[in-house]
PDB file of N, CA and C in Angstrom:
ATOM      1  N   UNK A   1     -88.399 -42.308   7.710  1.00  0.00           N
ATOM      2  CA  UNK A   1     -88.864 -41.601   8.890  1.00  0.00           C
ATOM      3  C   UNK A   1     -87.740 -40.705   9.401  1.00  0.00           C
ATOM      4  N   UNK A   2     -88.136 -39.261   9.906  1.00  0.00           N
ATOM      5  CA  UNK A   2     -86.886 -38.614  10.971  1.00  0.00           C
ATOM      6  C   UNK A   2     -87.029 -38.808  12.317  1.00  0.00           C
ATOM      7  N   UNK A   3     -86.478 -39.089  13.084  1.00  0.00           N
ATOM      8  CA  UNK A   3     -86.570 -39.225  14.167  1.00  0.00           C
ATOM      9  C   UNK A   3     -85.667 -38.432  15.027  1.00  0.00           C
ATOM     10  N   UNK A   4     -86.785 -37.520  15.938  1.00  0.00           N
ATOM     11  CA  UNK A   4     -85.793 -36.565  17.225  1.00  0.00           C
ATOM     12  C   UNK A   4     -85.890 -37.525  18.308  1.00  0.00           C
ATOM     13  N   UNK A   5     -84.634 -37.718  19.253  1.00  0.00           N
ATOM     14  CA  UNK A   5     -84.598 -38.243  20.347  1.00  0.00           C
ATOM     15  C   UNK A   5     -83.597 -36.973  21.469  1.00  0.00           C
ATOM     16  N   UNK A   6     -84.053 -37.210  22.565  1.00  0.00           N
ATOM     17  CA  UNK A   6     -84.047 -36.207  23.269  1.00  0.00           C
ATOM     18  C   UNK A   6     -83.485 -36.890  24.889  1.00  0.00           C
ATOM     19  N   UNK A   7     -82.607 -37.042  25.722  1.00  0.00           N
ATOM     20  CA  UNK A   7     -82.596 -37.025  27.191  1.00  0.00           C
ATOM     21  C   UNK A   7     -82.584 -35.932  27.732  1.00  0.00           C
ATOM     22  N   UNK A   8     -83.384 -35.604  28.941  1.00  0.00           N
ATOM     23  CA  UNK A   8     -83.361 -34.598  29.768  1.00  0.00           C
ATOM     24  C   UNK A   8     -83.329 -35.109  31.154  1.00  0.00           C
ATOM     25  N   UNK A   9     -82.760 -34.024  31.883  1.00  0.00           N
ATOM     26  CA  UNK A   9     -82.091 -34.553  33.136  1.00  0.00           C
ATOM     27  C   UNK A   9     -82.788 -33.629  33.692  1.00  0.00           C
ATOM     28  N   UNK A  10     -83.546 -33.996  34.786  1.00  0.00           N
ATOM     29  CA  UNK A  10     -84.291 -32.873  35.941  1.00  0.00           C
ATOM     30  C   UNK A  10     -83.453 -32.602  36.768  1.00  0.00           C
ATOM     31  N   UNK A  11     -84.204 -31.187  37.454  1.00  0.00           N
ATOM     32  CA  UNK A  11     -83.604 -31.175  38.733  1.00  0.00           C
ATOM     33  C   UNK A  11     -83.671 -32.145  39.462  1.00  0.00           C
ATOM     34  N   UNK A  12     -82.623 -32.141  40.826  1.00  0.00           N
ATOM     35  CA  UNK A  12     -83.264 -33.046  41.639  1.00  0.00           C
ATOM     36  C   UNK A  12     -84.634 -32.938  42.264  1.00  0.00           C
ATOM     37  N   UNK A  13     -85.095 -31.310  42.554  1.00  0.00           N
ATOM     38  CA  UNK A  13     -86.182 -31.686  43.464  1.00  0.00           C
ATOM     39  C   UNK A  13     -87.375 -32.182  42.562  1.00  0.00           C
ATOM     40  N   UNK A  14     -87.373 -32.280  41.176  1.00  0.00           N
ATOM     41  CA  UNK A  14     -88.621 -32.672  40.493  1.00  0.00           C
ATOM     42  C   UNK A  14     -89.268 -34.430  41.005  1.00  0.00           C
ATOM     43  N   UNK A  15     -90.297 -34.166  41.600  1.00  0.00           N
ATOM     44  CA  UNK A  15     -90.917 -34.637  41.236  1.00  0.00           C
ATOM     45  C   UNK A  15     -91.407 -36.126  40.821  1.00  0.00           C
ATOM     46  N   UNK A  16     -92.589 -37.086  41.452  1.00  0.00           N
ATOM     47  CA  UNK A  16     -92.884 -38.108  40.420  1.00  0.00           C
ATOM     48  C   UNK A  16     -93.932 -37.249  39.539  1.00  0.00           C
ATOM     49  N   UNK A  17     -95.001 -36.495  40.441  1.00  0.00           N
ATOM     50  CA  UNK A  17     -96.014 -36.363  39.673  1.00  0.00           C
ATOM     51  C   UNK A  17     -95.649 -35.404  38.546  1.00  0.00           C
ATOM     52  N   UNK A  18     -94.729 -34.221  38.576  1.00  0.00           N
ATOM     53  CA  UNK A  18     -93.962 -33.314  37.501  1.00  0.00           C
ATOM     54  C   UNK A  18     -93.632 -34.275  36.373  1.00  0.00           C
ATOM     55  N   UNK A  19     -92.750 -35.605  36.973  1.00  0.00           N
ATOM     56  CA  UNK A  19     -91.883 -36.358  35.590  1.00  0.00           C
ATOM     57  C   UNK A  19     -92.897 -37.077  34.659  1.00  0.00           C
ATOM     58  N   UNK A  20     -94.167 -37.320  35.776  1.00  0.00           N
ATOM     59  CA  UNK A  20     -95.166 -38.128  34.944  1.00  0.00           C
ATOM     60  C   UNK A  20     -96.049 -37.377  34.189  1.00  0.00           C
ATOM     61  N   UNK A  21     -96.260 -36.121  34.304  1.00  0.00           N
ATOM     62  CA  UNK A  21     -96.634 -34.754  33.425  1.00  0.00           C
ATOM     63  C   UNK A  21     -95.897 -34.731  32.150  1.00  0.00           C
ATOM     64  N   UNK A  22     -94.972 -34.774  32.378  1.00  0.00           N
ATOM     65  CA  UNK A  22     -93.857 -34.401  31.193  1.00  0.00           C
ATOM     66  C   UNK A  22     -94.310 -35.795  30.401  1.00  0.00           C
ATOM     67  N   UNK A  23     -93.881 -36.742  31.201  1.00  0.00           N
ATOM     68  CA  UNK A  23     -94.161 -38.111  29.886  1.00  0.00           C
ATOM     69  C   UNK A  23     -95.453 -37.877  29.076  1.00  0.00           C
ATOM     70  N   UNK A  24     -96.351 -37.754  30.003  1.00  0.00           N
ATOM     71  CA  UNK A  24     -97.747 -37.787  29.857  1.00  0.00           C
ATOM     72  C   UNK A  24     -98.080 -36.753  28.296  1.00  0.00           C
ATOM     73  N   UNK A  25     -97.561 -35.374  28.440  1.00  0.00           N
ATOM     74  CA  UNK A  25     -97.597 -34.591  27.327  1.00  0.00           C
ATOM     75  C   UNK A  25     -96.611 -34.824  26.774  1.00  0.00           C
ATOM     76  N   UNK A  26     -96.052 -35.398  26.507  1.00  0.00           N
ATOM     77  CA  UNK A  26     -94.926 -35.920  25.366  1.00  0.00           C
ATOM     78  C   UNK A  26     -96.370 -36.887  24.651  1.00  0.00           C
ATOM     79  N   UNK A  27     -96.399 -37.857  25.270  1.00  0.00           N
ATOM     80  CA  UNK A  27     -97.066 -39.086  24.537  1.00  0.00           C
ATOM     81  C   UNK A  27     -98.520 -38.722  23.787  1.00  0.00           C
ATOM     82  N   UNK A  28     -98.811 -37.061  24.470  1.00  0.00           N
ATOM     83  CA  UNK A  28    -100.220 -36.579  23.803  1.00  0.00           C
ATOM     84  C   UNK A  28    -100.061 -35.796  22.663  1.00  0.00           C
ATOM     85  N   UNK A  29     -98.527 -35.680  22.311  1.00  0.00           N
ATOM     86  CA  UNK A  29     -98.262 -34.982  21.037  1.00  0.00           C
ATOM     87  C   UNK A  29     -98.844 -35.425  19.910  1.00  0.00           C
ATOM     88  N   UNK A  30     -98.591 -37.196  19.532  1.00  0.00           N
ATOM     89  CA  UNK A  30     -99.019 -37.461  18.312  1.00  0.00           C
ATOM     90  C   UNK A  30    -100.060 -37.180  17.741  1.00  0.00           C
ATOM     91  N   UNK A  31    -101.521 -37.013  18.769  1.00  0.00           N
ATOM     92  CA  UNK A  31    -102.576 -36.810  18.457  1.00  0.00           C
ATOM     93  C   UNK A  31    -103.095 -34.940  18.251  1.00  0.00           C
ATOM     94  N   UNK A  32    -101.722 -34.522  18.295  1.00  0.00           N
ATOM     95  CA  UNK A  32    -101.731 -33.273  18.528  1.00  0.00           C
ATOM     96  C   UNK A  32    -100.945 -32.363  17.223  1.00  0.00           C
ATOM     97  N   UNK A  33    -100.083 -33.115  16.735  1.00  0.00           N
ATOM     98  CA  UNK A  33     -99.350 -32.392  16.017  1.00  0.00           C
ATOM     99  C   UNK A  33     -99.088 -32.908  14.656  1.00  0.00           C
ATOM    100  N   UNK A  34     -99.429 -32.575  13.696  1.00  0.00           N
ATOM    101  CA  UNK A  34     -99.375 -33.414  12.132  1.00  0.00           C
ATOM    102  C   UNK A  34     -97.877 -34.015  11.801  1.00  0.00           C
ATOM    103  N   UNK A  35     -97.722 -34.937  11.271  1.00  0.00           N
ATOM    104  CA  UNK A  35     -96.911 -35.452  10.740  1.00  0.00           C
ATOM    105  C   UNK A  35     -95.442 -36.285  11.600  1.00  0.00           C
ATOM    106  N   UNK A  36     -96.257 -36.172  13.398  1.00  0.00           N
ATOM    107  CA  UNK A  36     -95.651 -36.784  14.654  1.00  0.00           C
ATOM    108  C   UNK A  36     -96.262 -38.308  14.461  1.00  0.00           C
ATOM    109  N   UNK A  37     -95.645 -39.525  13.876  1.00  0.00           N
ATOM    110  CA  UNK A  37     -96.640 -40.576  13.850  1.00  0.00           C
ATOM    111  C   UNK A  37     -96.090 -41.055  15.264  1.00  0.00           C
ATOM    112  N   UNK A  38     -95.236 -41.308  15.991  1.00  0.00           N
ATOM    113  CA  UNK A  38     -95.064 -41.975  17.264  1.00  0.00           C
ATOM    114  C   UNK A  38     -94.194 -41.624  18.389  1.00  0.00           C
ATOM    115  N   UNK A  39     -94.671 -41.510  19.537  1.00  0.00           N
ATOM    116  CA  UNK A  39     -93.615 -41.184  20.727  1.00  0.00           C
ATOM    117  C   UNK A  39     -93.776 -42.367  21.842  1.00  0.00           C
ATOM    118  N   UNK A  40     -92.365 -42.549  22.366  1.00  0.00           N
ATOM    119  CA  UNK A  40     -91.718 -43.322  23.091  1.00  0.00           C
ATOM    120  C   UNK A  40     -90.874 -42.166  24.038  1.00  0.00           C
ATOM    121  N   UNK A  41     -91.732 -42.760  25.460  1.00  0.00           N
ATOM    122  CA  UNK A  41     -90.999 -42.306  26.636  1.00  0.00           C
ATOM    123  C   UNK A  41     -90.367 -42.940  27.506  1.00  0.00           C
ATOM    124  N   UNK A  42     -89.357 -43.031  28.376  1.00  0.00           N
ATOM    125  CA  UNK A  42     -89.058 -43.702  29.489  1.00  0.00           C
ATOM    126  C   UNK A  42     -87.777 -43.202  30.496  1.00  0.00           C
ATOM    127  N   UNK A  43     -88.310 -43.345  31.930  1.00  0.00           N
ATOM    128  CA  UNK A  43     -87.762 -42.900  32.616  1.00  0.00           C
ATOM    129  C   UNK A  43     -86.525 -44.014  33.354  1.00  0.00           C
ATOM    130  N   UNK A  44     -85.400 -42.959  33.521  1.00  0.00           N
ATOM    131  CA  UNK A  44     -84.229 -43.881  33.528  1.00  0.00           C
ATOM    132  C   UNK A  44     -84.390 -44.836  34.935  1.00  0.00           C
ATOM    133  N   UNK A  45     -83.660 -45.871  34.488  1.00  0.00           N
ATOM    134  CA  UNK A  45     -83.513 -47.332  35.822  1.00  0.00           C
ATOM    135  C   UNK A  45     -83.466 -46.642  36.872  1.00  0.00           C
ATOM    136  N   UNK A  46     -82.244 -45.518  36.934  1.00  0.00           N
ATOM    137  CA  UNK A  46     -81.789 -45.360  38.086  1.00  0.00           C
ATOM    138  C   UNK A  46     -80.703 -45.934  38.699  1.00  0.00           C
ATOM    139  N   UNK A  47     -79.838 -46.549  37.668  1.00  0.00           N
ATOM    140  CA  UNK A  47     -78.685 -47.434  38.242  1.00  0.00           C
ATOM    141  C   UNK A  47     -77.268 -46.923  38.408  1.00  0.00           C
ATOM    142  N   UNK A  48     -77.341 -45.812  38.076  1.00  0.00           N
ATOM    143  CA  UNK A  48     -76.158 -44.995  37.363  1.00  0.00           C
ATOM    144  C   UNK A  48     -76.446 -43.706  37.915  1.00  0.00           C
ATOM    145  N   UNK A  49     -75.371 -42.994  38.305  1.00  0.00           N
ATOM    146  CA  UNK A  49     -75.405 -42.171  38.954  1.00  0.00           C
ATOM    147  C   UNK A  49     -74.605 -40.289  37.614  1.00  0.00           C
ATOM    148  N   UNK A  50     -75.710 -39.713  37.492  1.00  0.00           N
ATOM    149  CA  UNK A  50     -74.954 -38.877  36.053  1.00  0.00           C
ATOM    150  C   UNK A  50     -75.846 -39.275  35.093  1.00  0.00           C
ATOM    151  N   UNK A  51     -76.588 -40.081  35.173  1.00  0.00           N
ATOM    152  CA  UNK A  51     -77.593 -40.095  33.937  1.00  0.00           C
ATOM    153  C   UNK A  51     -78.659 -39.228  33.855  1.00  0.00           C
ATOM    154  N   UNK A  52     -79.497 -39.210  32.603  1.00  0.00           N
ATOM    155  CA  UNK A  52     -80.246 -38.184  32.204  1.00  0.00           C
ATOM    156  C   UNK A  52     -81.823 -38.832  32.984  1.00  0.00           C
ATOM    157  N   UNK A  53     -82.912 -38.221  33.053  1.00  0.00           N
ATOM    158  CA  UNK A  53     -83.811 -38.451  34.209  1.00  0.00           C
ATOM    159  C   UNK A  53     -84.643 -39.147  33.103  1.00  0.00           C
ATOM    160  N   UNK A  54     -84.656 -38.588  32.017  1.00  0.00           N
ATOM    161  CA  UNK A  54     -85.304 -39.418  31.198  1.00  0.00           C
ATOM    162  C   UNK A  54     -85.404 -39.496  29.365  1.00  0.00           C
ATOM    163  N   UNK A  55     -85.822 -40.186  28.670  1.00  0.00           N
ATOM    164  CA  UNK A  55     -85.592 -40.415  27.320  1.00  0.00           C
ATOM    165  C   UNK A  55     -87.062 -39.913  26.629  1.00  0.00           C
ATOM    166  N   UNK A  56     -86.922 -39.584  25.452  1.00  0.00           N
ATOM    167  CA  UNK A  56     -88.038 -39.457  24.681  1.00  0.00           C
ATOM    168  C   UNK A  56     -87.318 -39.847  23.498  1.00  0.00           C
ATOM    169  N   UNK A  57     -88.454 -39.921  22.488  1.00  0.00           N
ATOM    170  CA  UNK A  57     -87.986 -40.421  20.863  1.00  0.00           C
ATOM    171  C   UNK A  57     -89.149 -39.996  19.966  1.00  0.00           C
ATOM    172  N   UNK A  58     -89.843 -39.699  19.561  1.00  0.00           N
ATOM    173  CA  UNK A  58     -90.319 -38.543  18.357  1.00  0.00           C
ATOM    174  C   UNK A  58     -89.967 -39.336  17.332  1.00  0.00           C
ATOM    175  N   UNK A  59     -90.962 -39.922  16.316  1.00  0.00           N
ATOM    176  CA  UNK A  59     -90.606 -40.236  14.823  1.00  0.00           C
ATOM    177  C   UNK A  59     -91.461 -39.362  14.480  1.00  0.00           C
ATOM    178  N   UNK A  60     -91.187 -38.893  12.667  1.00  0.00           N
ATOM    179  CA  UNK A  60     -92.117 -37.759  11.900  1.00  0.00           C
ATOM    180  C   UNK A  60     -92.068 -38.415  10.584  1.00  0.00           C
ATOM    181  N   UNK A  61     -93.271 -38.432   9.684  1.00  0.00           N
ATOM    182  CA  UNK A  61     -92.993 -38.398   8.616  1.00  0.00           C
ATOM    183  C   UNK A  61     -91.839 -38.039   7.300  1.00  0.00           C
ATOM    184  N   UNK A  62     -91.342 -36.757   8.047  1.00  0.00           N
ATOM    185  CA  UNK A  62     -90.201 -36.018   7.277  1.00  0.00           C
ATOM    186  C   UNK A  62     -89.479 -34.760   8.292  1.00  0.00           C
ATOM    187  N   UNK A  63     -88.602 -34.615   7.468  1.00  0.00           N
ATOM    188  CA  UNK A  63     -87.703 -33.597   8.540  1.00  0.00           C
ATOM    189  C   UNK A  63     -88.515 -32.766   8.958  1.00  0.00           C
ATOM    190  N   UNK A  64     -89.461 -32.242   7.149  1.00  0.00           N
ATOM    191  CA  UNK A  64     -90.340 -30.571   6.796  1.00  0.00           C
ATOM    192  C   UNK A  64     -91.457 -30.974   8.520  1.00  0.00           C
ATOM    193  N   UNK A  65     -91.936 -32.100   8.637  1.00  0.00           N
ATOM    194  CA  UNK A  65     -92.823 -32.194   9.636  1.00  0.00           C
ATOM    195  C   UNK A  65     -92.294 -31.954  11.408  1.00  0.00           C
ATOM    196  N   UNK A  66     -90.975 -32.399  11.162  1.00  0.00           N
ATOM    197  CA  UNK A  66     -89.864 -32.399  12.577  1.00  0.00           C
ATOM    198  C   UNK A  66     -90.042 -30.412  12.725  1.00  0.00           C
ATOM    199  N   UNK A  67     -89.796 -30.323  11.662  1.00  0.00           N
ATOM    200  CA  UNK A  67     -89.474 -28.434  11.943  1.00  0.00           C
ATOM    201  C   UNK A  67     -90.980 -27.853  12.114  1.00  0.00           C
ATOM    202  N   UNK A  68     -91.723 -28.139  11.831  1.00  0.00           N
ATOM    203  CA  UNK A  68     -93.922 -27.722  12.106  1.00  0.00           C
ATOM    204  C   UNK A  68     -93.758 -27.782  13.633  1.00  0.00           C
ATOM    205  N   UNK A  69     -92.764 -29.054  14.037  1.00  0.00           N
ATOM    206  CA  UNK A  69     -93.221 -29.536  15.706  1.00  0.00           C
ATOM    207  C   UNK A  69     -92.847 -28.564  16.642  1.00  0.00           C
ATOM    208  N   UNK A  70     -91.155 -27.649  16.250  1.00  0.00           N
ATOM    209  CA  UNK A  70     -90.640 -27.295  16.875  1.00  0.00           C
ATOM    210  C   UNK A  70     -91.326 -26.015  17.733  1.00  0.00           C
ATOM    211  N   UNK A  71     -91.828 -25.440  16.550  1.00  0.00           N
ATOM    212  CA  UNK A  71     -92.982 -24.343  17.188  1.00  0.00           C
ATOM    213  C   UNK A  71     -94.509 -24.393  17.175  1.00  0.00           C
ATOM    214  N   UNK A  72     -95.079 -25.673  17.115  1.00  0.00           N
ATOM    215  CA  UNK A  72     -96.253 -26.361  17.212  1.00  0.00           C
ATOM    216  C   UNK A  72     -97.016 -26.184  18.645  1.00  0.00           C
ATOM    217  N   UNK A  73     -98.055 -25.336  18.657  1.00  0.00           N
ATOM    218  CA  UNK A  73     -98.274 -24.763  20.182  1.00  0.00           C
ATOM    219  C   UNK A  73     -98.274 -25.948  20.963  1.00  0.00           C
ATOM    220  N   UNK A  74     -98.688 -27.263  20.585  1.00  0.00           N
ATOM    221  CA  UNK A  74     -98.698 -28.024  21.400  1.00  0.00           C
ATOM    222  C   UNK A  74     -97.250 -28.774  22.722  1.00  0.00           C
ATOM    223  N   UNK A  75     -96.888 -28.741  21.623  1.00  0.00           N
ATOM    224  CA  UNK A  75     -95.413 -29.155  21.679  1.00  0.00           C
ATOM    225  C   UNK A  75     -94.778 -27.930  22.782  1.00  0.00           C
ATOM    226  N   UNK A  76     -94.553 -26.632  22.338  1.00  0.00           N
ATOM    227  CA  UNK A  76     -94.159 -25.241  22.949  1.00  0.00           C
ATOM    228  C   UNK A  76     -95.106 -25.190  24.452  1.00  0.00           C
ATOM    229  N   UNK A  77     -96.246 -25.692  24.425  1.00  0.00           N
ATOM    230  CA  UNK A  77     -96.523 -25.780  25.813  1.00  0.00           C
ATOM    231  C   UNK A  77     -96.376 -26.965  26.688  1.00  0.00           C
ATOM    232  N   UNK A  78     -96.366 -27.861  26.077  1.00  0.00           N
ATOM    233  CA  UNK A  78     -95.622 -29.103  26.929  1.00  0.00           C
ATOM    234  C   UNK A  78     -93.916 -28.571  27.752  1.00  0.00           C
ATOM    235  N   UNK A  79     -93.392 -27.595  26.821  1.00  0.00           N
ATOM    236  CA  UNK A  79     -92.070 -27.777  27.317  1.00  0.00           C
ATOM    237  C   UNK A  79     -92.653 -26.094  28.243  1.00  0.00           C
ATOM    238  N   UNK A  80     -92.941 -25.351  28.292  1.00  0.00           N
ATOM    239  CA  UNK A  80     -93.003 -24.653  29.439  1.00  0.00           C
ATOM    240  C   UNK A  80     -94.273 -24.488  30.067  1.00  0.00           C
ATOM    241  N   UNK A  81     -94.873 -25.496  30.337  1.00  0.00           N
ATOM    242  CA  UNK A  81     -95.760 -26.156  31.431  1.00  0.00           C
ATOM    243  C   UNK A  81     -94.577 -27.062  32.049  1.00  0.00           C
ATOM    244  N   UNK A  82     -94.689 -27.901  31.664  1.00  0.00           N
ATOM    245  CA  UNK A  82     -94.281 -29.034  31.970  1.00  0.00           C
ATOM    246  C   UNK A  82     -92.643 -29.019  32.150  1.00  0.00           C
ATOM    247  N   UNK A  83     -91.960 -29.395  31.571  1.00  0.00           N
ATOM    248  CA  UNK A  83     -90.161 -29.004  31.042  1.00  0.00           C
ATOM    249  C   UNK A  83     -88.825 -28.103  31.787  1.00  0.00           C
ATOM    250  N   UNK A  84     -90.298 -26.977  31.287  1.00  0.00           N
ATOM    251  CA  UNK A  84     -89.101 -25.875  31.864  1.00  0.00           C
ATOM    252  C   UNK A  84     -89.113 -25.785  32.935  1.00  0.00           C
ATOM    253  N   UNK A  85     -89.988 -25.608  33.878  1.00  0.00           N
ATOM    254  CA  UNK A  85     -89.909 -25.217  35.535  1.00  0.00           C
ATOM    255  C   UNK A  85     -88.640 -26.081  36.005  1.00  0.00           C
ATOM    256  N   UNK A  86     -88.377 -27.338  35.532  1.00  0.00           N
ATOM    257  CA  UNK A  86     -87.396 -28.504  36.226  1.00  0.00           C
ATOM    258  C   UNK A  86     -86.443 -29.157  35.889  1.00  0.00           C
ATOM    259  N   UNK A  87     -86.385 -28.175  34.255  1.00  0.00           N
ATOM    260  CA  UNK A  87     -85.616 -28.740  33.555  1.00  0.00           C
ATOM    261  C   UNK A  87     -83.753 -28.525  34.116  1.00  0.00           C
ATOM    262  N   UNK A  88     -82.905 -29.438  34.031  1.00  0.00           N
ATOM    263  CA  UNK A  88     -81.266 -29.090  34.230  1.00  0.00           C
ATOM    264  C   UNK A  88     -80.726 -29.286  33.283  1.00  0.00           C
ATOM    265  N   UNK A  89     -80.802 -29.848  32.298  1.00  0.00           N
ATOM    266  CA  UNK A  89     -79.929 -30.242  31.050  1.00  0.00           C
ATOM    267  C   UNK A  89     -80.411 -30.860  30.077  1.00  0.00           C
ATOM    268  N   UNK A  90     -80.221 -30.819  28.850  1.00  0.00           N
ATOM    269  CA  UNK A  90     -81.020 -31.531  27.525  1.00  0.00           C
ATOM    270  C   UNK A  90     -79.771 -31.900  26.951  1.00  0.00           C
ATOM    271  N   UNK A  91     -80.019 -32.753  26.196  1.00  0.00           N
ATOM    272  CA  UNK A  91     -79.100 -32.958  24.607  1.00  0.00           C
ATOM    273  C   UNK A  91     -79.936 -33.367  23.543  1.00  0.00           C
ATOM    274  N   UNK A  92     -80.139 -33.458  22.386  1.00  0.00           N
ATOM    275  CA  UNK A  92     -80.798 -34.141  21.088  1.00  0.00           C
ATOM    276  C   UNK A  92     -79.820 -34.142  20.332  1.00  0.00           C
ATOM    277  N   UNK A  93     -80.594 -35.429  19.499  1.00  0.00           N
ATOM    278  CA  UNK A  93     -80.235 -35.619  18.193  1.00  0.00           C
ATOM    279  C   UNK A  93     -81.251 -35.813  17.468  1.00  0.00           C
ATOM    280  N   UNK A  94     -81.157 -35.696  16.094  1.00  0.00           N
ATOM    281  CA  UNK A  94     -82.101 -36.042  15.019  1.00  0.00           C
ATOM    282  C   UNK A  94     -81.069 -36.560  13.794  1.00  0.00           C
ATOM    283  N   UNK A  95     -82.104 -37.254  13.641  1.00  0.00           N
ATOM    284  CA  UNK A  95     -81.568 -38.415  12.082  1.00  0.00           C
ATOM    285  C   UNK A  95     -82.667 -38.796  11.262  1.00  0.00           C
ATOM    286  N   UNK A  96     -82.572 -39.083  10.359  1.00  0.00           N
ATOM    287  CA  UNK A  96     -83.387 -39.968   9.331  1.00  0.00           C
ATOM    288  C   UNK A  96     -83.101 -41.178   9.242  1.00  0.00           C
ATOM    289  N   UNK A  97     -83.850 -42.319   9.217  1.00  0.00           N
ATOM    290  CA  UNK A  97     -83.778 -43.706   9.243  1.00  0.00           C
ATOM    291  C   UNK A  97     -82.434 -44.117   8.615  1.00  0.00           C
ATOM    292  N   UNK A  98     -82.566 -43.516   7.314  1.00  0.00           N
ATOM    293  CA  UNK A  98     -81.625 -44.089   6.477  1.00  0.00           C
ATOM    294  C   UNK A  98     -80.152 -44.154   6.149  1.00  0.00           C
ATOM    295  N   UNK A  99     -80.186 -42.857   7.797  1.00  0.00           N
ATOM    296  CA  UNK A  99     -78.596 -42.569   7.967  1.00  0.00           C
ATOM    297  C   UNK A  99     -78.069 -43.772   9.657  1.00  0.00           C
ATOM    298  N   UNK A 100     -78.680 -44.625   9.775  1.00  0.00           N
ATOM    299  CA  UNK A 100     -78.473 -45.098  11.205  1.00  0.00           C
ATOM    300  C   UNK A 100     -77.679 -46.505  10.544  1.00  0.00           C
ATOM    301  N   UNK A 101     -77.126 -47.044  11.531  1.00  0.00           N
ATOM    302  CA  UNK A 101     -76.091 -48.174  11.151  1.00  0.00           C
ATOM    303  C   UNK A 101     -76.422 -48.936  12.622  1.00  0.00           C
ATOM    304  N   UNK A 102     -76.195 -50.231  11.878  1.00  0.00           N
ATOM    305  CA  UNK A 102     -76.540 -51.293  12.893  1.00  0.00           C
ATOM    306  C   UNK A 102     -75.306 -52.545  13.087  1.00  0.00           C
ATOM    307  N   UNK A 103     -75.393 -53.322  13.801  1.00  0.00           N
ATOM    308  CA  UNK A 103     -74.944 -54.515  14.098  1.00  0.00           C
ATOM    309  C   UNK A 103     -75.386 -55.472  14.811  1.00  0.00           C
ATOM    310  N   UNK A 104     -75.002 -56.527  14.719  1.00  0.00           N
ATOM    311  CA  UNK A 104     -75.854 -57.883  15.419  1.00  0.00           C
ATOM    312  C   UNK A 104     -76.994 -57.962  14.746  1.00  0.00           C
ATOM    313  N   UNK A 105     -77.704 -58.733  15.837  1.00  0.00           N
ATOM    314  CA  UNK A 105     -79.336 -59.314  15.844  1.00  0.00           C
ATOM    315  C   UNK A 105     -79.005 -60.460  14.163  1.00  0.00           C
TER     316      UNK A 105
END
């Protein structure tokens, strides 16, 4: 699997009903975009002061399917409906399963 994971940090004035938009079309991607098999959203505790407002995670079949998403109308209007009006900061990463390293458990 590849997997994009994403934090974005809102403005402050955003919003519950804005942040719950954004989750909301994140989580309507899979059914929206080929080769998106699962999304995971969640919005931060709040315990920490400097953290990002919230998390997403995106698995794809293959990278070739990660790059369809990027300009996938669905996807492209989630982020300026939703995203852009409130957005302050992003970071991502993307990986493939088989490059991740673990410990414990």
């Amino acid at each position: 699997m590849f997997n994009h994971v994403g934090h974005l940090t809102l403005v402050p004035e955003a919003g519950d009903a804005q942040i719950e938009a954004i989750l909301s079309g994140l989580l309507a991607l899979p059914d929206q975009v080929d080769g998106l098999v699962e999304a995971h959203v969640v919005r931060d505790a709040g315990l920490a002061d400097g953290n990002a407002t919230l998390r997403f995670h995106m698995r794809f079949v293959s990278q070739e399917a990660w790059q369809g998403y990027k300009t996938h109308p669905a996807h492209v209007s989630v982020i300026s409906t939703h995203i852009g009006p409130v957005l302050g900061s992003k970071a991502f990463v993307q990986y493939d399963d088989a490059d991740v390293r673990s410990a414990g458990v």
